[in-house]
Protein backbone atom coordinates (compact mmCIF):
# COMPACT_ATOMS: atom_id res chain seq x y z
CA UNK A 1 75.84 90.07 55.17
CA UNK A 2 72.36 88.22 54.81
CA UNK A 3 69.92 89.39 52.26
CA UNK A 4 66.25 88.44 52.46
CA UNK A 5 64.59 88.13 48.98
CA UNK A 6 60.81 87.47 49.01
CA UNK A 7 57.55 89.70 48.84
CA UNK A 8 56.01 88.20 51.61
CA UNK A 9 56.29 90.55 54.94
CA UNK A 10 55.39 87.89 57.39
CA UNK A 11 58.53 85.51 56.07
CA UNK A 12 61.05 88.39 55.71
CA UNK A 13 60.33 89.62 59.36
CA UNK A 14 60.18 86.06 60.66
CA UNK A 15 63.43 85.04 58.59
CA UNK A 16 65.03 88.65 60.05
CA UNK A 17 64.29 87.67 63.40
CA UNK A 18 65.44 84.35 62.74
CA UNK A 19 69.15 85.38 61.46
CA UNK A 20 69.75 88.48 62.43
CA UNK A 21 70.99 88.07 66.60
CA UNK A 22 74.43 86.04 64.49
CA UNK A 23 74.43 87.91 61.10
CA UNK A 24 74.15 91.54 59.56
CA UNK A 25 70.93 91.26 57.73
CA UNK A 26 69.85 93.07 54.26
CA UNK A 27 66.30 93.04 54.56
CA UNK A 28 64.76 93.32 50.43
CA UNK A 29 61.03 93.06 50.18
CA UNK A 30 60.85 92.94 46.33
CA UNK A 31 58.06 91.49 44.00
CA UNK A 32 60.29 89.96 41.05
CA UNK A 33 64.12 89.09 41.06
CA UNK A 34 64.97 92.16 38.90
CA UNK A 35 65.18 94.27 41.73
CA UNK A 36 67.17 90.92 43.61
CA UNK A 37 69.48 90.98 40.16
CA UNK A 38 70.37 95.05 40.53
CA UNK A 39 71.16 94.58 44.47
CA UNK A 40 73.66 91.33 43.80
CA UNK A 41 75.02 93.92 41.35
CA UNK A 42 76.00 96.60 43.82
CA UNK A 43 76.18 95.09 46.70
CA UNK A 44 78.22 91.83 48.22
CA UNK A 45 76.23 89.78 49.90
CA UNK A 46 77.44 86.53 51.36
CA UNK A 47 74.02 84.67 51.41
CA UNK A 48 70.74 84.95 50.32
CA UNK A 49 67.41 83.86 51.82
CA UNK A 50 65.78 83.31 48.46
CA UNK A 51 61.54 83.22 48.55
CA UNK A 52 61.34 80.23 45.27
CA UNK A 53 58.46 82.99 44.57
CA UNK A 54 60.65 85.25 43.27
CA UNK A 55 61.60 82.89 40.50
CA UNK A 56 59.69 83.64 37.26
CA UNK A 57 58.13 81.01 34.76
CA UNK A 58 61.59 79.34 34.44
CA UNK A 59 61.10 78.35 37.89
CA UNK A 60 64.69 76.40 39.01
CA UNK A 61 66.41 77.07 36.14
CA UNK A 62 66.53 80.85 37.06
CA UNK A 63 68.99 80.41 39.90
CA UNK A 64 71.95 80.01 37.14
CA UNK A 65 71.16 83.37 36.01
CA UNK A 66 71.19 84.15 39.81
CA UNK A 67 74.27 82.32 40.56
CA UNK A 68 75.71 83.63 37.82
CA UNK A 69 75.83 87.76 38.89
CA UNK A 70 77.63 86.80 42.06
CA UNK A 71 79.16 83.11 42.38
CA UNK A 72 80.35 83.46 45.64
CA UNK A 73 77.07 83.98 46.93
CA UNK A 74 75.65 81.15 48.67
CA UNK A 75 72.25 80.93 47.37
CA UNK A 76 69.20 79.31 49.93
CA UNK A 77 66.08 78.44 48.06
CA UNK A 78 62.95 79.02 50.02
CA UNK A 79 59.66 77.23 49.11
CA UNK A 80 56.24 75.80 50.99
CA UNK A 81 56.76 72.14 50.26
CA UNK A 82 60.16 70.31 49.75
CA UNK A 83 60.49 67.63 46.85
CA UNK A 84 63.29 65.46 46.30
CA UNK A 85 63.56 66.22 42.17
CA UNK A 86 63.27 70.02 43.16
CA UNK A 87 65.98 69.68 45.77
CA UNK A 88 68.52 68.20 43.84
CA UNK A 89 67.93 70.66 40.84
CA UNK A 90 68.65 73.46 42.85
CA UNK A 91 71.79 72.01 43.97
CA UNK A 92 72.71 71.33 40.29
CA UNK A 93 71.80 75.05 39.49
CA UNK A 94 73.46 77.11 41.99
CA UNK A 95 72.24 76.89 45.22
CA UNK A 96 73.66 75.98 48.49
CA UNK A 97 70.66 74.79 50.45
CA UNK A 98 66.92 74.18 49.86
CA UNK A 99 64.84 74.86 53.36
CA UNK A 100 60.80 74.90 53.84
CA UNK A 101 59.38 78.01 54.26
CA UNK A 102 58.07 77.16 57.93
CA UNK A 103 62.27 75.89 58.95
CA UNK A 104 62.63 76.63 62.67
CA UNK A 105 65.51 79.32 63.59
CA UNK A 106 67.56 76.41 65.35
CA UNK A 107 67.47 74.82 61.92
CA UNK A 108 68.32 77.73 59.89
CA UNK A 109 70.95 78.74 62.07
CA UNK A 110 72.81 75.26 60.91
CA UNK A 111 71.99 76.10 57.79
CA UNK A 112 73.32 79.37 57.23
CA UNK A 113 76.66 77.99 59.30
CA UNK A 114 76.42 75.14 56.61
CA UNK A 115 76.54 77.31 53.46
CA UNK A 116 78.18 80.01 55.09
CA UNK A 117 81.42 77.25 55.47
CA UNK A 118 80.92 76.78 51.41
CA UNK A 119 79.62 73.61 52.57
CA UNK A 120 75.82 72.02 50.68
CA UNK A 121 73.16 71.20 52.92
CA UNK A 122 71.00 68.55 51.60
CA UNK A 123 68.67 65.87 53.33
CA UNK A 124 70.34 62.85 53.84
CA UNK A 125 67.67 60.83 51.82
CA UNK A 126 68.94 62.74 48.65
CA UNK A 127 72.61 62.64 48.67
CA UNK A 128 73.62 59.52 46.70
CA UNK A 129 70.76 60.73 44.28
CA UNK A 130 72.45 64.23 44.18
CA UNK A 131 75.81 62.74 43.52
CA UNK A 132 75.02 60.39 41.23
CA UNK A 133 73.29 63.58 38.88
CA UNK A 134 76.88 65.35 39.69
CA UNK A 135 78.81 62.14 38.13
CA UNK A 136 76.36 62.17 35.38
CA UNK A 137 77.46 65.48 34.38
CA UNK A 138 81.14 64.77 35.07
CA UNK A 139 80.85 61.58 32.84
CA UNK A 140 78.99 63.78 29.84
CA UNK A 141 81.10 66.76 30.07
CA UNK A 142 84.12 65.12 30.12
CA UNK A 143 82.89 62.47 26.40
CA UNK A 144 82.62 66.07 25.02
CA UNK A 145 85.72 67.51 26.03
CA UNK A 146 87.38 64.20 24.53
CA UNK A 147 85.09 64.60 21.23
CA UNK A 148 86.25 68.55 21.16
CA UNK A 149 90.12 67.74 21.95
CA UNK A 150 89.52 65.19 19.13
CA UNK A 151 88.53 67.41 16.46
CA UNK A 152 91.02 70.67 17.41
CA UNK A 153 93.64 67.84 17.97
CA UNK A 154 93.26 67.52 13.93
CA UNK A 155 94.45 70.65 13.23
CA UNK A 156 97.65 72.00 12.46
CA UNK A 157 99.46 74.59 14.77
CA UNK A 158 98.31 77.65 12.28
CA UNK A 159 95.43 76.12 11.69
CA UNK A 160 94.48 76.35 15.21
CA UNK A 161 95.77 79.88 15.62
CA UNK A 162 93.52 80.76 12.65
CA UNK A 163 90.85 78.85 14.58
CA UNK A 164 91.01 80.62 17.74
CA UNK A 165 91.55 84.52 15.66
CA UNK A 166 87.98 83.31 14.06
CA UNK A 167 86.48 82.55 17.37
CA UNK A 168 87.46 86.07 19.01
CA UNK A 169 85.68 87.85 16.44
CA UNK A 170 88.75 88.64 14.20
CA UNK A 171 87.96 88.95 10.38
CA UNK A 172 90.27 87.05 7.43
CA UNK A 173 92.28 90.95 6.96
CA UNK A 174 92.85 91.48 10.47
CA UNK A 175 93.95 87.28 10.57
CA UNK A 176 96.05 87.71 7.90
CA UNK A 177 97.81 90.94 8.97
CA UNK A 178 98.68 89.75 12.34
CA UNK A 179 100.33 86.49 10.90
CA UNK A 180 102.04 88.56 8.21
CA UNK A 181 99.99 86.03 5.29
CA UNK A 182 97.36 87.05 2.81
CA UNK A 183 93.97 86.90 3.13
CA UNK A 184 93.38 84.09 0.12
CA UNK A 185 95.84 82.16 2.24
CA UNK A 186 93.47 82.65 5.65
CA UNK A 187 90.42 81.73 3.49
CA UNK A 188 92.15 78.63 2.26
CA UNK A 189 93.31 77.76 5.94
CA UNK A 190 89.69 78.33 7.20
CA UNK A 191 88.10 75.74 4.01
CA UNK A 192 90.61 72.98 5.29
CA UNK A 193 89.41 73.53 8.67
CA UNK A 194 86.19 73.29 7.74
CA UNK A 195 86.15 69.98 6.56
CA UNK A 196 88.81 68.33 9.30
CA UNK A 197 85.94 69.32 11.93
CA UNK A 198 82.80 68.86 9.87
CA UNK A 199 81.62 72.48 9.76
CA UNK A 200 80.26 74.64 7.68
CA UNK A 201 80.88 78.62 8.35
CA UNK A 202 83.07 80.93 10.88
CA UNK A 203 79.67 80.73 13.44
CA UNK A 204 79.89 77.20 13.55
CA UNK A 205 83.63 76.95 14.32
CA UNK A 206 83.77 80.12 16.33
CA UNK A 207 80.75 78.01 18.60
CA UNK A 208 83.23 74.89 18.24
CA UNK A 209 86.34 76.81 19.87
CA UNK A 210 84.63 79.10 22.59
CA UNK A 211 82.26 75.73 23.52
CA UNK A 212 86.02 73.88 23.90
CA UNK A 213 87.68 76.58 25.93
CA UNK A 214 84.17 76.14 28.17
CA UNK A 215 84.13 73.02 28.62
CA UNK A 216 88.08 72.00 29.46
CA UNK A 217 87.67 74.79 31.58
CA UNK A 218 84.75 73.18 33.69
CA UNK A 219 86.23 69.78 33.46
CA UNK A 220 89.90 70.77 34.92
CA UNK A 221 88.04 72.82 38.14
CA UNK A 222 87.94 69.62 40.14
CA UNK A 223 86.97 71.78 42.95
CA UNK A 224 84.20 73.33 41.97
CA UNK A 225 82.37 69.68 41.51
CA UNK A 226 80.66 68.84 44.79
CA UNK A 227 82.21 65.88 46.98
CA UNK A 228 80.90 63.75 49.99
CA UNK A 229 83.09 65.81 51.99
CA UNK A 230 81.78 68.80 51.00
CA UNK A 231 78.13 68.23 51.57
CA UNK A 232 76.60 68.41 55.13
CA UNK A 233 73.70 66.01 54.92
CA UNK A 234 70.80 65.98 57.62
CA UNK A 235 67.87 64.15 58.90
CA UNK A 236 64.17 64.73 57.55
CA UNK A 237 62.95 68.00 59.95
CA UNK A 238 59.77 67.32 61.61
CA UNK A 239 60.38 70.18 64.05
CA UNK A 240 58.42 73.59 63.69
CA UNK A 241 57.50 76.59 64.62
CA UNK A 242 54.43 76.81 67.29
């Protein structure tokens, strides 16, 4: 199923017309992505036409939030005039595609195929840009994950356990009755792991632990980080509609 998210008739019935003879179509006329938000929420939907109008004042930045109510939603950003930087940050925050508002229904036919095969479609002209911003990230997240695994790798076995009880929202009684000790010996546990990872209070370390479990989990999902193989470029569109 398509859905069609933008408050502009002319688009959604020209996009409709467009998709509709090769997919089911979910046709939302809607003036802010709340009402975009509640429908993702009910409903599966295996792409979305997405009108960048919709977006509120964080502009790109709201597709995570987006991306983030359905995943396997492929995500097609809609807007009047394509730019490179804006392209690749959509990538980078969810989407599967970036098209012009005026794409022809030849065009957006590929597209939708494209995304629809949990494949990226990006101009040609911005693909080693895109993947070098994609190794970037690799490259940061994965000096983090080695500073993290440093600083838990300090830590004793209990110490750890302790650690992770914290970061689950488990208080020094409840700790201390589930590994049969008392609670002056959780406190003292909890003031030698403060000081092997340079932190100050249970907020800091519970931050330290959950941002860990994050972050090795990101960096071992090889397959969730984009590839040349996985992204259909194409050549600059001239083409469109009469």
């Amino acid at each position: 199923m398509i859905l069609i998210a933008t408050d502009d008739g002319q688009r959604a019935h020209r996009w409709q017309q467009y998709v509709s003879a090769e997919y089911t179509v979910y046709e939302l006329i809607v003036s802010d992505k709340k009402t975009l938000e509640i429908c993702l929420k009910k409903i599966s939907i295996d792409a979305v036409l997405l009108d960048k109008a919709l977006l509120g004042e964080g502009g790109i930045h709201e597709l995570s939030e987006i991306h983030e109510i359905q995943p396997e939603t492929r995500l097609i950003l809609m807007t009047d005039i394509a730019e490179q930087r804006e392209e690749v940050a959509s990538i980078l925050f969810g989407a599967k595609a970036y098209c012009e508002y005026d794409i022809n229904d030849v065009m957006l036919s590929r597209v939708l195929r494209t995304v629809l095969a949990d494949e990226l479609w990006v101009d040609r002209k911005f693909v080693s840009r895109l993947l070098g911003e994609i190794e970037g990230i690799a490259r940061a997240q994965h000096t983090e994950a080695q500073q993290l695994d440093k600083g838990l790798s300090l830590l004793t076995p209990r110490e750890t356990e302790i650690a992770k009880l914290v970061a689950g929202g488990a208080s020094n009684r409840v700790i201390a009755e589930q590994l049969n000790i008392s609670e002056r010996t959780v406190k003292a546990h909890l003031g030698v792991i403060f000081r092997k990872i340079n932190i100050v209070d249970r907020l800091q370390l519970a931050l330290f632990i959950n941002r860990h479990q994050q972050i090795s989990s990101i960096w071992h999902q090889e397959n969730d980080v984009p590839s040349t193989h996985s992204i259909a470029s194409h050549k600059e569109e001239k083409k469109k509609d009469p």
